[in-house]
C-alpha atoms as a PDB file:
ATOM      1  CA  UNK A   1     124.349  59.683 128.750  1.00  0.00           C
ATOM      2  CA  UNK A   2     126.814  57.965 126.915  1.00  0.00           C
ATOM      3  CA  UNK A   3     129.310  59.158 124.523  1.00  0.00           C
ATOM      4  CA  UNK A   4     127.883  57.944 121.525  1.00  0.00           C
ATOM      5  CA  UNK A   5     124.629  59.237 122.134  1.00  0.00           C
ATOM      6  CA  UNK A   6     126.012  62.661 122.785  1.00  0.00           C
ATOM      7  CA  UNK A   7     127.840  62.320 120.043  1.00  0.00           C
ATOM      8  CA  UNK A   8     124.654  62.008 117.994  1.00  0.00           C
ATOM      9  CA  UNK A   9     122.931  64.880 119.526  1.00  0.00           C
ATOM     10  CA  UNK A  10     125.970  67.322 118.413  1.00  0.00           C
ATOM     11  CA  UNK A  11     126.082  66.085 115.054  1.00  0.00           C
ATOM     12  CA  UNK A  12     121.960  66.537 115.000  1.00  0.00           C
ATOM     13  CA  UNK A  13     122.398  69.750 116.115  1.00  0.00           C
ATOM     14  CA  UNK A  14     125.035  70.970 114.029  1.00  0.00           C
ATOM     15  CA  UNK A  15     122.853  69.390 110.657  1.00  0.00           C
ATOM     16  CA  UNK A  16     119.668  71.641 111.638  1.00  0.00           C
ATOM     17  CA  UNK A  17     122.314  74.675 111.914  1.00  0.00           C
ATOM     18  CA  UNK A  18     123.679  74.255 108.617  1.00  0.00           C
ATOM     19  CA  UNK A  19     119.953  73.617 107.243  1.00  0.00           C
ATOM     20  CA  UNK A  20     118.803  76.852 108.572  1.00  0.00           C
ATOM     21  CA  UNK A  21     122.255  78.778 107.429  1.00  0.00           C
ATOM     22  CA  UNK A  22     121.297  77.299 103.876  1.00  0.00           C
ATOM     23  CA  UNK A  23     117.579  78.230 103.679  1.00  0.00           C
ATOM     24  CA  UNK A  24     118.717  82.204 104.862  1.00  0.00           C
ATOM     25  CA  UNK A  25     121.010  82.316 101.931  1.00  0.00           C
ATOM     26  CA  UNK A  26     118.430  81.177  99.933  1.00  0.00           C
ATOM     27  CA  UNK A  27     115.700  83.634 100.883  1.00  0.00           C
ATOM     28  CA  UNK A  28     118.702  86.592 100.493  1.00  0.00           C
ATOM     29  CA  UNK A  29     119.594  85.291  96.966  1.00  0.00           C
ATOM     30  CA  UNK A  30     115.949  85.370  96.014  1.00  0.00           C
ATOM     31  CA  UNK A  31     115.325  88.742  97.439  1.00  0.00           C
ATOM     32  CA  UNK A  32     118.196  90.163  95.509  1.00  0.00           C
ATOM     33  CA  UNK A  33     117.897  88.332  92.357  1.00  0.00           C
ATOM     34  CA  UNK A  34     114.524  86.984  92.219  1.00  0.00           C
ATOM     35  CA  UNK A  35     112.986  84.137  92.237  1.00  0.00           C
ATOM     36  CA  UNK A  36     114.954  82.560  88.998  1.00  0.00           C
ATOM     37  CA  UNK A  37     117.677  84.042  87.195  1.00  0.00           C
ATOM     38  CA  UNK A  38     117.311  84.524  83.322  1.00  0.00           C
ATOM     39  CA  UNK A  39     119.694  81.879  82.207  1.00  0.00           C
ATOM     40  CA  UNK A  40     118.140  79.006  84.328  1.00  0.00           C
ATOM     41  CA  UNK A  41     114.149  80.365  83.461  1.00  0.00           C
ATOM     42  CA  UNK A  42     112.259  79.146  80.998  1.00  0.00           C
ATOM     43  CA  UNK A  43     111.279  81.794  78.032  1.00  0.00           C
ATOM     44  CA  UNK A  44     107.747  83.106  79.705  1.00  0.00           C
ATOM     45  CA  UNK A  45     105.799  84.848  76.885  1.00  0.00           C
ATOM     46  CA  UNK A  46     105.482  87.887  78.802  1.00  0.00           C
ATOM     47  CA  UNK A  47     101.250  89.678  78.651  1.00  0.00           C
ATOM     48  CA  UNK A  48     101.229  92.195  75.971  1.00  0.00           C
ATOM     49  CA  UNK A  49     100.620  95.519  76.823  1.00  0.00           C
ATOM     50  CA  UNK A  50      97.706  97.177  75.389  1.00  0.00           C
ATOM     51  CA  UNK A  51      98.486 101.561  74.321  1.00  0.00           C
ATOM     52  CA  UNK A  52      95.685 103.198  76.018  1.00  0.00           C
ATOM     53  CA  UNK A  53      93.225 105.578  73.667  1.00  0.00           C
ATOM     54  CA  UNK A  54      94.200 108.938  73.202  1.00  0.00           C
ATOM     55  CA  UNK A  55      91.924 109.971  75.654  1.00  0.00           C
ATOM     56  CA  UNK A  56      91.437 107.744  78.978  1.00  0.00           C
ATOM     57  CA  UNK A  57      87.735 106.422  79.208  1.00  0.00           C
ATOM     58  CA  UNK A  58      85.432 107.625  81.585  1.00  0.00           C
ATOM     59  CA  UNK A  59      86.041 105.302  84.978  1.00  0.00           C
ATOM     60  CA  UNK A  60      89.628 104.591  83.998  1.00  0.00           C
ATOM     61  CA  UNK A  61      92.249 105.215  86.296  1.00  0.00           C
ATOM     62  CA  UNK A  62      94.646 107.956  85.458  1.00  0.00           C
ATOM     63  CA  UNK A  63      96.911 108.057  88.265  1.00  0.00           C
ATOM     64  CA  UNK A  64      99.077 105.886  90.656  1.00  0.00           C
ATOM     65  CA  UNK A  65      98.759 107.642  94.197  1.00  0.00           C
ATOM     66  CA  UNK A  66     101.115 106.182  97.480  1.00  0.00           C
ATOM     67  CA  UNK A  67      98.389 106.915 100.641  1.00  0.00           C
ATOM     68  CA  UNK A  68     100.050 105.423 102.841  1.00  0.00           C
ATOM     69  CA  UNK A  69     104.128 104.679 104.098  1.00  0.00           C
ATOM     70  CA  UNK A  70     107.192 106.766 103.651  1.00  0.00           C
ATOM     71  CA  UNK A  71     106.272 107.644 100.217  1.00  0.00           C
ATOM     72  CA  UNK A  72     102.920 109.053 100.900  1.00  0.00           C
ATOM     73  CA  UNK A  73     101.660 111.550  98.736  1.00  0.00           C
ATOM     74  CA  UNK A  74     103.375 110.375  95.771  1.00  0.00           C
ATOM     75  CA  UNK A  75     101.805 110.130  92.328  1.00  0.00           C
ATOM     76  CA  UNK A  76     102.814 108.287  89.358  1.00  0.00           C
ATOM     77  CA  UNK A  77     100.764 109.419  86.108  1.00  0.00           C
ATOM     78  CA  UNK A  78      99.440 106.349  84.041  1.00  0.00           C
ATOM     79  CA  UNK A  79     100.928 105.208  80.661  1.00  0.00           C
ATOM     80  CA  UNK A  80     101.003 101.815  78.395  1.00  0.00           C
ATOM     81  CA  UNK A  81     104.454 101.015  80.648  1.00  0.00           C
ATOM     82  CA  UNK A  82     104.550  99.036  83.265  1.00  0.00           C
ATOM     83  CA  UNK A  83     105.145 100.189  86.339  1.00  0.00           C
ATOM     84  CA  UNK A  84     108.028  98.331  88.782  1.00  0.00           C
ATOM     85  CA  UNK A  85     107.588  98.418  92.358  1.00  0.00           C
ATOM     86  CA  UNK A  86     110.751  97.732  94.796  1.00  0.00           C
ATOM     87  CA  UNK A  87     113.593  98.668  96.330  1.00  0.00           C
ATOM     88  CA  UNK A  88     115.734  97.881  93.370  1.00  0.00           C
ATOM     89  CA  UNK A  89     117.115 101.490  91.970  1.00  0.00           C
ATOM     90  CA  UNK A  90     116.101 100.533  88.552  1.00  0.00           C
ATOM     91  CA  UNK A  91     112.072 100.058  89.843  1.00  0.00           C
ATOM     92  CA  UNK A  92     109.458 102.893  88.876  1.00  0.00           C
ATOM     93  CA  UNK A  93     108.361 103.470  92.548  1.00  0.00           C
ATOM     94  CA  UNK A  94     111.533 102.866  94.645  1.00  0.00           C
ATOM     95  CA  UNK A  95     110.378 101.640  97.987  1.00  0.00           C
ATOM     96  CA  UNK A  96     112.815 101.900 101.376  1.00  0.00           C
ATOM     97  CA  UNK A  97     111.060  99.299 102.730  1.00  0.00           C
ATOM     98  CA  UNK A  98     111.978  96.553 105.066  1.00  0.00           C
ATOM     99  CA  UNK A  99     109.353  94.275 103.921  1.00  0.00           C
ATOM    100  CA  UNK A 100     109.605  94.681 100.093  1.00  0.00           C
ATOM    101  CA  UNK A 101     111.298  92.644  98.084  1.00  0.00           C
ATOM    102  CA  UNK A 102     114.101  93.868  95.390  1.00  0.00           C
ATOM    103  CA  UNK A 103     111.439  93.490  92.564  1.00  0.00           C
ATOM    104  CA  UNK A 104     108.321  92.929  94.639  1.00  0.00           C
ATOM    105  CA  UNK A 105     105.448  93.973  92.120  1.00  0.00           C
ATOM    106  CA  UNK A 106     104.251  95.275  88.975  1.00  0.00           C
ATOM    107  CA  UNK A 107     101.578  97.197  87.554  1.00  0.00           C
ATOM    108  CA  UNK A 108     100.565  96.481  83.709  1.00  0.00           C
ATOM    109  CA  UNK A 109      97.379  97.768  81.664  1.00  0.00           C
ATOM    110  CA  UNK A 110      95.782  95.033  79.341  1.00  0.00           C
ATOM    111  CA  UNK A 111      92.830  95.294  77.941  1.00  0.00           C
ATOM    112  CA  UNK A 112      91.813  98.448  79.086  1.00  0.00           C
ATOM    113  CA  UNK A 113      92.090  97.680  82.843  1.00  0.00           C
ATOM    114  CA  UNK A 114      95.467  97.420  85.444  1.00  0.00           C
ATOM    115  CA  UNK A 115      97.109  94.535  86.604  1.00  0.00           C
ATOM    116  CA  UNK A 116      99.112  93.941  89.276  1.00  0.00           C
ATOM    117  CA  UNK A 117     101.604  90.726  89.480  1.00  0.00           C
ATOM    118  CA  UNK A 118     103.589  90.219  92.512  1.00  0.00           C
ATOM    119  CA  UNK A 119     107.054  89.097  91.250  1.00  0.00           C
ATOM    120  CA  UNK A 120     107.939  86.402  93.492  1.00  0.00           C
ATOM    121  CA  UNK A 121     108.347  88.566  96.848  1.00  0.00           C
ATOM    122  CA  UNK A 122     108.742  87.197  99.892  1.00  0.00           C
ATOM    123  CA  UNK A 123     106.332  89.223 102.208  1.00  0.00           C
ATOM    124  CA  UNK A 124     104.056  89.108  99.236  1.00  0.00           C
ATOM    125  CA  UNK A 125     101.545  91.592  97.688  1.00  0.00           C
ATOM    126  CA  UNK A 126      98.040  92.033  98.829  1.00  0.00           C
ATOM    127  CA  UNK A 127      95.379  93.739  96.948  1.00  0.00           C
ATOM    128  CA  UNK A 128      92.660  95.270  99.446  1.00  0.00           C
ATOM    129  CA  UNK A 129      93.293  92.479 101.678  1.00  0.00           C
ATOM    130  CA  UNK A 130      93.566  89.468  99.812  1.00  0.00           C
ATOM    131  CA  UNK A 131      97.306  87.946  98.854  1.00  0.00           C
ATOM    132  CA  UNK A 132      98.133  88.336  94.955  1.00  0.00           C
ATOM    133  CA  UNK A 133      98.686  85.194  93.579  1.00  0.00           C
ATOM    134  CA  UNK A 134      98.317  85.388  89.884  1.00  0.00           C
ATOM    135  CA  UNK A 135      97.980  88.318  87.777  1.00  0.00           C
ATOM    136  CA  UNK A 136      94.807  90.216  89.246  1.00  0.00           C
ATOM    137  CA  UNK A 137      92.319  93.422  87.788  1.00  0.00           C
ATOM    138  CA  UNK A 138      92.941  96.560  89.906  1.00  0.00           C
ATOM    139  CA  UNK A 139      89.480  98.215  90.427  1.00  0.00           C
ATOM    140  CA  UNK A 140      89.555 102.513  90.843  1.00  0.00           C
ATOM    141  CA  UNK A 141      90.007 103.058  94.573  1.00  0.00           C
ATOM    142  CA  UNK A 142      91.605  99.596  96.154  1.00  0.00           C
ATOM    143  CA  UNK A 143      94.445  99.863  98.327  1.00  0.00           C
ATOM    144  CA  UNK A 144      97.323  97.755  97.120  1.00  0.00           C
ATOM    145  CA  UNK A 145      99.687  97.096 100.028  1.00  0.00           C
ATOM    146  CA  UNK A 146     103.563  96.144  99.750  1.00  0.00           C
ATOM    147  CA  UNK A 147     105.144  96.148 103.124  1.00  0.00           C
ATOM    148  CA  UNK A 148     104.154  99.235 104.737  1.00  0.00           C
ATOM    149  CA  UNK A 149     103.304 101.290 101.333  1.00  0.00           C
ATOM    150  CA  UNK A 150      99.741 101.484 100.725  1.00  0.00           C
ATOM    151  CA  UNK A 151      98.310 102.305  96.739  1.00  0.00           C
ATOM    152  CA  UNK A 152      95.750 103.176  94.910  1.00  0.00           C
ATOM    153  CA  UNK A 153      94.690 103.816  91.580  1.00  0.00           C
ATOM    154  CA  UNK A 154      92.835 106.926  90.724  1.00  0.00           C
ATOM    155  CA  UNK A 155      91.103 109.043  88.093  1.00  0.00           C
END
């Protein structure tokens, strides 16, 4: 081979290095910060939460219950606030989970039913086994999975 096109090879080489070296940091900075910081995202108007009656209906969940991971056993008793899922310290269920995300999902009630949003994550949140990809209903009973943490809302 000649010089040149060794030359060309190494300089190939060394582009696809730095490409890959870029896209790692960007998938850190994302998992640490999110997908978009606050300065730089546009003002999202944000679903309003509905306040529960006094007394839950009968069929509505009550409960928050981890059934499966590190957490299992766990239970998280149901209010108007959202509930934060991650491995952030500031989240409402603080996962120590490889394969969630800082802020990897939340939990919402509006109009009388749950939500859950994934929040940009990058192994992404699946509700029974289908991938979250907009705001989705949570029925009674459905395993929500985030990395290895399984669940499930409850009476």
């Amino acid at each position: 081979m000649s010089e040149l096109t060794l030359l060309l090879i190494r300089l190939a080489f060394l582009a696809v290095l730095w490409f890959f070296v870029i896209a790692a940091v960007g998938v850190i900075r994302t998992d640490l910060f999110g997908s978009r910081t606050a300065a730089a995202a546009p003002a999202r108007k944000a679903p309003k939460p509905v306040k529960p009656p006094a007394k839950p209906k009968k069929g509505e969940p009550r409960q928050m219950v981890v059934t499966g991971g590190p957490l299992q056993g766990t239970t998280i008793t149901l209010s108007e606030t959202p509930i934060t899922i991650g491995r952030a310290n500031d989240a409402t269920l603080v996962v120590t989970d490889d394969y969630a995300s800082s802020r990897h999902a939340r939990l919402f009630p509006q109009d009388g039913q749950w939500i859950v949003e994934d929040l940009g994550s990058t192994n992404g949140t699946y509700l029974d086994r289908s991938k979250v990809t907009r705001p989705t209903p949570v029925p009674l009973g459905v395993p929500i999975r985030i990395g290895k943490t399984v669940i499930e809302l409850r009476k």
